[in-house]
PDB file of N, CA and C in Angstrom:
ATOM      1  N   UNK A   1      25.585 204.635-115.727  1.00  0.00           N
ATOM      2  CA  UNK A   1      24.394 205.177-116.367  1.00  0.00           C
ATOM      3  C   UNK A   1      23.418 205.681-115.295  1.00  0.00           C
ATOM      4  N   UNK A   2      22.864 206.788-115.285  1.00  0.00           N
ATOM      5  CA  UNK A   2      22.014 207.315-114.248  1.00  0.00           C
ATOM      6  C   UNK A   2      20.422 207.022-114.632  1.00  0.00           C
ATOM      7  N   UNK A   3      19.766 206.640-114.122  1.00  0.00           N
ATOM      8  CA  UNK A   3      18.470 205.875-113.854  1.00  0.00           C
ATOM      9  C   UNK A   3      17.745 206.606-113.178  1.00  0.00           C
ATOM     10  N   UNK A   4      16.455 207.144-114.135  1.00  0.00           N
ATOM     11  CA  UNK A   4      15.738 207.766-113.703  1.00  0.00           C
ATOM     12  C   UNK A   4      14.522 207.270-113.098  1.00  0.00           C
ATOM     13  N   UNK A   5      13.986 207.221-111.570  1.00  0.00           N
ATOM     14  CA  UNK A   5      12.780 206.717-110.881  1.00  0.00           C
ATOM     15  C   UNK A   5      11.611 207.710-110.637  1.00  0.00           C
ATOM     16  N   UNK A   6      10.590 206.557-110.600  1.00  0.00           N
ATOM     17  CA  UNK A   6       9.498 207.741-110.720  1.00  0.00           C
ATOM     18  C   UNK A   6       9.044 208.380-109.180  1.00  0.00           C
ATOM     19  N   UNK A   7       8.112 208.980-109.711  1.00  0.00           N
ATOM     20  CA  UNK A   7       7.952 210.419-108.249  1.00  0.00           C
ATOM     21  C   UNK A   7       7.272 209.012-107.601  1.00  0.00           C
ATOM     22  N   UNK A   8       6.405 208.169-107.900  1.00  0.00           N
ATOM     23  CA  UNK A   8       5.376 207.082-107.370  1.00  0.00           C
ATOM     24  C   UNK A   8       6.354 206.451-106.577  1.00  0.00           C
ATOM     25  N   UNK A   9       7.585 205.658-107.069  1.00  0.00           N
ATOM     26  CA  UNK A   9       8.738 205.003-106.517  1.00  0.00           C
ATOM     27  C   UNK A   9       9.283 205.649-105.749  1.00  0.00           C
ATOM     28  N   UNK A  10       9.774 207.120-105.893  1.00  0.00           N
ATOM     29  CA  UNK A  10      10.718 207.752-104.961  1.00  0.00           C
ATOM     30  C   UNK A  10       9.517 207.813-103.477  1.00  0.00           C
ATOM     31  N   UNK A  11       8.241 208.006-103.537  1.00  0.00           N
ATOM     32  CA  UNK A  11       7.950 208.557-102.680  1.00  0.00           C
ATOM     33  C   UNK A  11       7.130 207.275-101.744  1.00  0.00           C
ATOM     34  N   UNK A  12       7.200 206.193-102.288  1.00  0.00           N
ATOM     35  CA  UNK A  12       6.845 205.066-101.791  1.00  0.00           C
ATOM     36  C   UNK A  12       8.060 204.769-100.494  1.00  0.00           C
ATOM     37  N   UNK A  13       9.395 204.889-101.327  1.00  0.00           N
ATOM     38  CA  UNK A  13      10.528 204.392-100.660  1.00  0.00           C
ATOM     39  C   UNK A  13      10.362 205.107 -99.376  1.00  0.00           C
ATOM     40  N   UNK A  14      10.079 206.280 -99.298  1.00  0.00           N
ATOM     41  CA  UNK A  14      10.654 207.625 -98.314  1.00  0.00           C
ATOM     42  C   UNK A  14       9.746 206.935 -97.484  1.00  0.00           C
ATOM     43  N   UNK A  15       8.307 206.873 -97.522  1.00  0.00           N
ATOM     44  CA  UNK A  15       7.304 206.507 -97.002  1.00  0.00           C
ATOM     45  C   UNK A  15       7.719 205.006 -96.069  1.00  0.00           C
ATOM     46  N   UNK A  16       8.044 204.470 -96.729  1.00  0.00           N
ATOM     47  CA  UNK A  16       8.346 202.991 -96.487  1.00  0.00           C
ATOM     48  C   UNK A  16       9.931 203.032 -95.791  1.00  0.00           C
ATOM     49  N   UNK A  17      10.456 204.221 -95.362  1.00  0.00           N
ATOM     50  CA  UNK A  17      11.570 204.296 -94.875  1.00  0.00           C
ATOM     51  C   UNK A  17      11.435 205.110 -93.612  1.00  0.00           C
ATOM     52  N   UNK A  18      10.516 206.142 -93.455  1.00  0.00           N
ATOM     53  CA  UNK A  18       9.706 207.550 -92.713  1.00  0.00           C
ATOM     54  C   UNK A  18       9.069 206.949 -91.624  1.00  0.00           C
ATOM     55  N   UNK A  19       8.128 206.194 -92.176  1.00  0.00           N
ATOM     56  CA  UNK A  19       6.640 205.449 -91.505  1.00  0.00           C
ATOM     57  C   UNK A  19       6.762 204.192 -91.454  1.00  0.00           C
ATOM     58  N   UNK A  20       7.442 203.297 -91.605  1.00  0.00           N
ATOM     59  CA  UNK A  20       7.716 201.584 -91.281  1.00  0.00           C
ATOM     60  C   UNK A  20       8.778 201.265 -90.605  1.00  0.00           C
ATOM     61  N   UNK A  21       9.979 202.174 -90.625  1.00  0.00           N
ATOM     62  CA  UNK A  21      11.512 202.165 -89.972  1.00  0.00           C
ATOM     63  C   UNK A  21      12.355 201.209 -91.075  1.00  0.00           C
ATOM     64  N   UNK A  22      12.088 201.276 -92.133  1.00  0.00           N
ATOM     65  CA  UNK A  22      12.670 200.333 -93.611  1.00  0.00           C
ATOM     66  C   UNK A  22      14.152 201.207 -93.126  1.00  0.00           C
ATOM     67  N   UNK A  23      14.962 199.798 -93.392  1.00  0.00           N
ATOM     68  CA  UNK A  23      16.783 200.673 -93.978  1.00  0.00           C
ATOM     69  C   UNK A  23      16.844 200.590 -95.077  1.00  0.00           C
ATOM     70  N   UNK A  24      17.362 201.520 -95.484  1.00  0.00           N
ATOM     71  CA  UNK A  24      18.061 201.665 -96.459  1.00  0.00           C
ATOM     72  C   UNK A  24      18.557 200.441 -97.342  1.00  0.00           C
ATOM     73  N   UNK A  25      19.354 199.736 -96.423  1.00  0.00           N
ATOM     74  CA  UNK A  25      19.854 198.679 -97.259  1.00  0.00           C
ATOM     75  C   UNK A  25      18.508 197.804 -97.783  1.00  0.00           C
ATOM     76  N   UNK A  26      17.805 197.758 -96.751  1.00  0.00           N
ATOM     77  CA  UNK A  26      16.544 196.493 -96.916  1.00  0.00           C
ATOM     78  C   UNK A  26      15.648 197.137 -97.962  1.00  0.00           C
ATOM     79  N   UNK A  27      15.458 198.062 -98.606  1.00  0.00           N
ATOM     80  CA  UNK A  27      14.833 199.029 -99.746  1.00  0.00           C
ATOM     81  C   UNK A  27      15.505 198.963-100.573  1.00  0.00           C
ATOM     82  N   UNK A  28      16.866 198.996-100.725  1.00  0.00           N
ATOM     83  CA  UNK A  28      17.531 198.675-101.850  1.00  0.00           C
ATOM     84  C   UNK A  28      17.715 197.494-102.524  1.00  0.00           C
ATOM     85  N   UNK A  29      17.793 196.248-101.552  1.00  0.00           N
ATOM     86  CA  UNK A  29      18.030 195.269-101.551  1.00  0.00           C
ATOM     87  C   UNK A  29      16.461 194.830-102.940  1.00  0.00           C
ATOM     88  N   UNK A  30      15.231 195.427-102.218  1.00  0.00           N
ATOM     89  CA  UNK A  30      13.946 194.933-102.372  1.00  0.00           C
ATOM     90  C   UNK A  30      13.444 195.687-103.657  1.00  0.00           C
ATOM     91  N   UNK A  31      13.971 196.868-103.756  1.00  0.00           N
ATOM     92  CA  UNK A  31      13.375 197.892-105.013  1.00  0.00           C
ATOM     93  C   UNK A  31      14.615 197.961-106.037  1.00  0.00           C
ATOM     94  N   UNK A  32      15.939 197.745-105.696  1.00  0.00           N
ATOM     95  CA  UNK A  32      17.020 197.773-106.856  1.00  0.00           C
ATOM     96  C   UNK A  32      17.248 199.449-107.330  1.00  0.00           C
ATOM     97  N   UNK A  33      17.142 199.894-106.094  1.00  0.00           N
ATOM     98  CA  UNK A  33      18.174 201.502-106.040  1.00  0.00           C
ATOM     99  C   UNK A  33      18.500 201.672-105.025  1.00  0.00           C
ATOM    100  N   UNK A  34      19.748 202.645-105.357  1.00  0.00           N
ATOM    101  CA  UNK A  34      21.292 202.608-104.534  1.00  0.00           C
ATOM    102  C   UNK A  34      20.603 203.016-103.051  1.00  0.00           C
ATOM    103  N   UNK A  35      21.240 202.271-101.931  1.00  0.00           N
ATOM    104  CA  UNK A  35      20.999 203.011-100.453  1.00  0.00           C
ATOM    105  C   UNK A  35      21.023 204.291-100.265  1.00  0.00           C
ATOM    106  N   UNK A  36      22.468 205.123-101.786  1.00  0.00           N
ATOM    107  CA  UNK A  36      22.771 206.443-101.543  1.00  0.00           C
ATOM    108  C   UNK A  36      21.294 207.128-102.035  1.00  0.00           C
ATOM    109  N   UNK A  37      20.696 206.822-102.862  1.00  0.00           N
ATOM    110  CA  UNK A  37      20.126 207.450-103.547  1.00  0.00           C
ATOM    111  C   UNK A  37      18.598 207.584-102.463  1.00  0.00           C
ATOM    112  N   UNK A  38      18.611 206.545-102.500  1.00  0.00           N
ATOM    113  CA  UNK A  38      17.036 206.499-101.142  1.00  0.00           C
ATOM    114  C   UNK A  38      17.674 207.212 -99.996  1.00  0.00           C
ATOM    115  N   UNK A  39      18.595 207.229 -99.622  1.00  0.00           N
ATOM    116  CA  UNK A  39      19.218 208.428 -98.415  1.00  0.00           C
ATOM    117  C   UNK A  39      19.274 209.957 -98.998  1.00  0.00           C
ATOM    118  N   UNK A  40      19.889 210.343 -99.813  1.00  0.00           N
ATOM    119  CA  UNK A  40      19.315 211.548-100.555  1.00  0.00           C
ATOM    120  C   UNK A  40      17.606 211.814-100.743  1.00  0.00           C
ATOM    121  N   UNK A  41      17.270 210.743-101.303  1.00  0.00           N
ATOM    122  CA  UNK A  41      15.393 211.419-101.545  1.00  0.00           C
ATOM    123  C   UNK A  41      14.814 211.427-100.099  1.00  0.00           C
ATOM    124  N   UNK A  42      15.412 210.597 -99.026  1.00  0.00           N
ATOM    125  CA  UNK A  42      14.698 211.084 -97.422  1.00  0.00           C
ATOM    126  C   UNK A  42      15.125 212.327 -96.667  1.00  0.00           C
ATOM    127  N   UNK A  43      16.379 212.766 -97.189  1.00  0.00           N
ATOM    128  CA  UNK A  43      16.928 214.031 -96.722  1.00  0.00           C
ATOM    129  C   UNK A  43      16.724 215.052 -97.243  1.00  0.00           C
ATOM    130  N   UNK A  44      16.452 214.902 -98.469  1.00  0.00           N
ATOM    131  CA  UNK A  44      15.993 216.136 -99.453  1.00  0.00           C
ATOM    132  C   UNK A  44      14.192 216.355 -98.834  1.00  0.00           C
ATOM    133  N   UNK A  45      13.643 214.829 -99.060  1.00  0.00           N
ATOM    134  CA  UNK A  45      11.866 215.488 -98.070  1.00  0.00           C
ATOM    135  C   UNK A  45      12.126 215.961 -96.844  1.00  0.00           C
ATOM    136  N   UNK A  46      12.874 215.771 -96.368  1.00  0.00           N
ATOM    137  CA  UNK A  46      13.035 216.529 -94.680  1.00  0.00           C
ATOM    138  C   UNK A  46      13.242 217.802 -94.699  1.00  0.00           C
ATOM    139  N   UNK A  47      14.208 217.988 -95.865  1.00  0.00           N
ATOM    140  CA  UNK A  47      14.467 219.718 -95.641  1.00  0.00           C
ATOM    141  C   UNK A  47      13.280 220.450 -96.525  1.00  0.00           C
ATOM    142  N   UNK A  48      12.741 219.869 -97.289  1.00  0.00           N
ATOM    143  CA  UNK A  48      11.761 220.168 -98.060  1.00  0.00           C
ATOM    144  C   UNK A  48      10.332 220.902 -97.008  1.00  0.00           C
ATOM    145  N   UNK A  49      10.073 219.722 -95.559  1.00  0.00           N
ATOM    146  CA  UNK A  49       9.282 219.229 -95.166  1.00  0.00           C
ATOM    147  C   UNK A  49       9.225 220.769 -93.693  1.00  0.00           C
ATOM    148  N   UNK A  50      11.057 220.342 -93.666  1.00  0.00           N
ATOM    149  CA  UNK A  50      11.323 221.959 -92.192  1.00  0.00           C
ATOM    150  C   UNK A  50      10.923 223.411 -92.879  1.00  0.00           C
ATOM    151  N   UNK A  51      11.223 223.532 -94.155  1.00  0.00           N
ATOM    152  CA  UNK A  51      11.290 224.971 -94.771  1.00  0.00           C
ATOM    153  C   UNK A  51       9.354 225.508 -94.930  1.00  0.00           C
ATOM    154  N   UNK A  52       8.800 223.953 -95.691  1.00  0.00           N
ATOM    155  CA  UNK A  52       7.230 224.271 -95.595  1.00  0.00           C
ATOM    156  C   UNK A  52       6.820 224.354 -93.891  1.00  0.00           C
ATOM    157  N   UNK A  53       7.228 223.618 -92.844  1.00  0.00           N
ATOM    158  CA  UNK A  53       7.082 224.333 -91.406  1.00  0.00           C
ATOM    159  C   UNK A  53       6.842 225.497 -91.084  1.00  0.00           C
ATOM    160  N   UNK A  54       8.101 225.981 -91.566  1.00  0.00           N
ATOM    161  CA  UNK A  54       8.773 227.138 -91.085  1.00  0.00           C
ATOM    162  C   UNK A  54       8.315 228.316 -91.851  1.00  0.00           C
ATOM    163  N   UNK A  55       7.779 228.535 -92.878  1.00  0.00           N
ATOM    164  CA  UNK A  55       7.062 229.257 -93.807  1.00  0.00           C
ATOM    165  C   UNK A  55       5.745 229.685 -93.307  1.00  0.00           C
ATOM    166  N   UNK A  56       5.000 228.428 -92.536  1.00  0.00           N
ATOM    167  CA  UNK A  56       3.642 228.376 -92.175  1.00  0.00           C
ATOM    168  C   UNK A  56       4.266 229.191 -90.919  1.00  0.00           C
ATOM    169  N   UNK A  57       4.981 228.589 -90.145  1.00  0.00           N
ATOM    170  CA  UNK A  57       5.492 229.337 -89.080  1.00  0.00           C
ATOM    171  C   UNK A  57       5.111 231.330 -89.310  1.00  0.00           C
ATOM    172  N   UNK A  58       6.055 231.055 -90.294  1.00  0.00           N
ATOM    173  CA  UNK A  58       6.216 232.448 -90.356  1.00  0.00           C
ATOM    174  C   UNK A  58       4.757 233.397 -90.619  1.00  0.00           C
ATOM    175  N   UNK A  59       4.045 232.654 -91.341  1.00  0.00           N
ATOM    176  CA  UNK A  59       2.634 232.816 -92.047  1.00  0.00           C
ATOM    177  C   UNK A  59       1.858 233.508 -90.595  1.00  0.00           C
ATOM    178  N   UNK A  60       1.997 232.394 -89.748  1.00  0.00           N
ATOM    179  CA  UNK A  60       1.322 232.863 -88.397  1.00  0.00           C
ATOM    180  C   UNK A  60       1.568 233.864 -87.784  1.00  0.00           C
ATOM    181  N   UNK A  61       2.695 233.721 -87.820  1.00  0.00           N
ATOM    182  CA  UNK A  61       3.132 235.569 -87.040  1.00  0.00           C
ATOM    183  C   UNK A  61       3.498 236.792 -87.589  1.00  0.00           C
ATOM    184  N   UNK A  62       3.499 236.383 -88.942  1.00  0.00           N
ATOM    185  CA  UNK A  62       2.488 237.565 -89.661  1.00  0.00           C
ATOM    186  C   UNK A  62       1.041 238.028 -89.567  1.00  0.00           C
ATOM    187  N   UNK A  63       0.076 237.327 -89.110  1.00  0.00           N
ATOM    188  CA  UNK A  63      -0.714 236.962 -88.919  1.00  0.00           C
ATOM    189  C   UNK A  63      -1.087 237.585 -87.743  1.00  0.00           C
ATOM    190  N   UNK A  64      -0.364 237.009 -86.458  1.00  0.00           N
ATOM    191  CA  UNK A  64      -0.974 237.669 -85.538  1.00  0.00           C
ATOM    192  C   UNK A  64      -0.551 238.998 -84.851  1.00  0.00           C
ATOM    193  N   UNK A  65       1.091 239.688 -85.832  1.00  0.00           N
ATOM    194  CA  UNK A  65       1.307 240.830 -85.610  1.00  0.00           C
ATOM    195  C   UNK A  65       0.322 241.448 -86.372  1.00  0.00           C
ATOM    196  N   UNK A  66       0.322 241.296 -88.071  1.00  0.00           N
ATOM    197  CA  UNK A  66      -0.996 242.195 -88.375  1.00  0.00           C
ATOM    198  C   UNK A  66      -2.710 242.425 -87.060  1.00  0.00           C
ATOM    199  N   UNK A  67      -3.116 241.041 -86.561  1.00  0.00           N
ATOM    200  CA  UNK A  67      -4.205 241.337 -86.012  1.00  0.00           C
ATOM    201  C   UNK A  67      -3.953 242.297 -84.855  1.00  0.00           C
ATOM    202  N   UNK A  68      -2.568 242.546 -84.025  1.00  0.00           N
ATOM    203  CA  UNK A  68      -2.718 243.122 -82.949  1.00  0.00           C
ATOM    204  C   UNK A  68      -2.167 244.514 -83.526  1.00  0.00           C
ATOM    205  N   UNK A  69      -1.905 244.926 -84.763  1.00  0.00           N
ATOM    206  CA  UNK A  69      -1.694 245.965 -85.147  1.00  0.00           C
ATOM    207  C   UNK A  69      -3.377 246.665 -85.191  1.00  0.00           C
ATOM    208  N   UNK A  70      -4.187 246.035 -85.953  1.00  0.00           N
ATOM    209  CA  UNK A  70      -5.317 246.478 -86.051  1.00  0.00           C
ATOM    210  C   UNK A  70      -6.302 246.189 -84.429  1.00  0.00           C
ATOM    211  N   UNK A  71      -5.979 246.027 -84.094  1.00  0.00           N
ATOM    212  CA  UNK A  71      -6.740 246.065 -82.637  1.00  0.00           C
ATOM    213  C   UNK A  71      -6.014 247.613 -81.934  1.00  0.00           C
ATOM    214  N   UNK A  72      -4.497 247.546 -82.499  1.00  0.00           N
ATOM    215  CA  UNK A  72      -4.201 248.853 -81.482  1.00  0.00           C
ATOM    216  C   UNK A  72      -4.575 250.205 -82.366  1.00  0.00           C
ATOM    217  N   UNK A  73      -4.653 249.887 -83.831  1.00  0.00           N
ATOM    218  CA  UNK A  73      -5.418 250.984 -84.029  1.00  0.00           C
ATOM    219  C   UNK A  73      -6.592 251.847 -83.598  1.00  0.00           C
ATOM    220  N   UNK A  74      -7.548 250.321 -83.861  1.00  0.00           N
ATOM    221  CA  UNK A  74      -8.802 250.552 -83.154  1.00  0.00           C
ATOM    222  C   UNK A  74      -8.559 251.238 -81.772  1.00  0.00           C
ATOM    223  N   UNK A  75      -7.640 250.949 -80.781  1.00  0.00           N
ATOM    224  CA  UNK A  75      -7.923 251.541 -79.143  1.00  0.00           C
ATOM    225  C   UNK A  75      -7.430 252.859 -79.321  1.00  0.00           C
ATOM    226  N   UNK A  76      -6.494 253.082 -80.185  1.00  0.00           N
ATOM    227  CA  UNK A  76      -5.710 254.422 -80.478  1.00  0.00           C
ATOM    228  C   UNK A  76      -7.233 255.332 -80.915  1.00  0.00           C
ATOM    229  N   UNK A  77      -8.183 255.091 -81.791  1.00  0.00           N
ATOM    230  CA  UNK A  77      -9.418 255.969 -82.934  1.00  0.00           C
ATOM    231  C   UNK A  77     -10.378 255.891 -81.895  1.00  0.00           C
ATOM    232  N   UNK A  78     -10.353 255.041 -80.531  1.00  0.00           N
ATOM    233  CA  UNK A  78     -11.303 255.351 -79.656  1.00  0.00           C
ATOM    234  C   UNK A  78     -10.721 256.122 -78.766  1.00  0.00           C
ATOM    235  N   UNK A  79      -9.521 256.401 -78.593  1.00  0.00           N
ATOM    236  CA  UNK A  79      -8.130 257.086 -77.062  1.00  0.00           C
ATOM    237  C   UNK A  79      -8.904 258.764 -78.307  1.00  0.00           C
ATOM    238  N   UNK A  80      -8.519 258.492 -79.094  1.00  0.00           N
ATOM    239  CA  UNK A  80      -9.081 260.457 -79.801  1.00  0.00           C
ATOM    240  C   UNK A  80     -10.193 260.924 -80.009  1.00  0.00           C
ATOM    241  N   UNK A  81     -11.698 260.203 -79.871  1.00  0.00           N
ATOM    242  CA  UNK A  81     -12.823 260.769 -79.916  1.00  0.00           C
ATOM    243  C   UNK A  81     -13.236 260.942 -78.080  1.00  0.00           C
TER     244      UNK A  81
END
């Protein structure tokens, strides 16, 4: 039967697995869900966790190609008067 946990529980565990060095087993043992399953919800926030990185990443250097686009405009509208 598959057993549904709440976002409060899932994200306690991760936390308590992330930020304390909890195993797996010792979370399961203590909360009564599978090691597999608390190993899935810490791997799933990780990739969750690289992609929001990497997004912001990207955010930035969008960011600072737009600003040096508009700076070389500007030197280009002063290079013609």
């Amino acid at each position: 039967m598959i057993q549904k946990h709440s976002e409060e529980l899932k994200n306690k565990l991760i936390k308590l697995h992330l930020q304390e060095g909890r195993t797996y087993n010792s979370l399961s043992e203590e909360y009564g869900v599978s090691k597999v399953t608390i190993a899935k919800w810490c791997k799933d926030f990780n990739k969750e966790c690289q992609v929001k990185a990497e997004n912001n990443s990207n955010s930035l250097n969008a960011a600072e190609v737009m600003k040096e686009n508009l700076r070389l405009k500007i030197e280009l509208e002063e290079m013609k008067k």
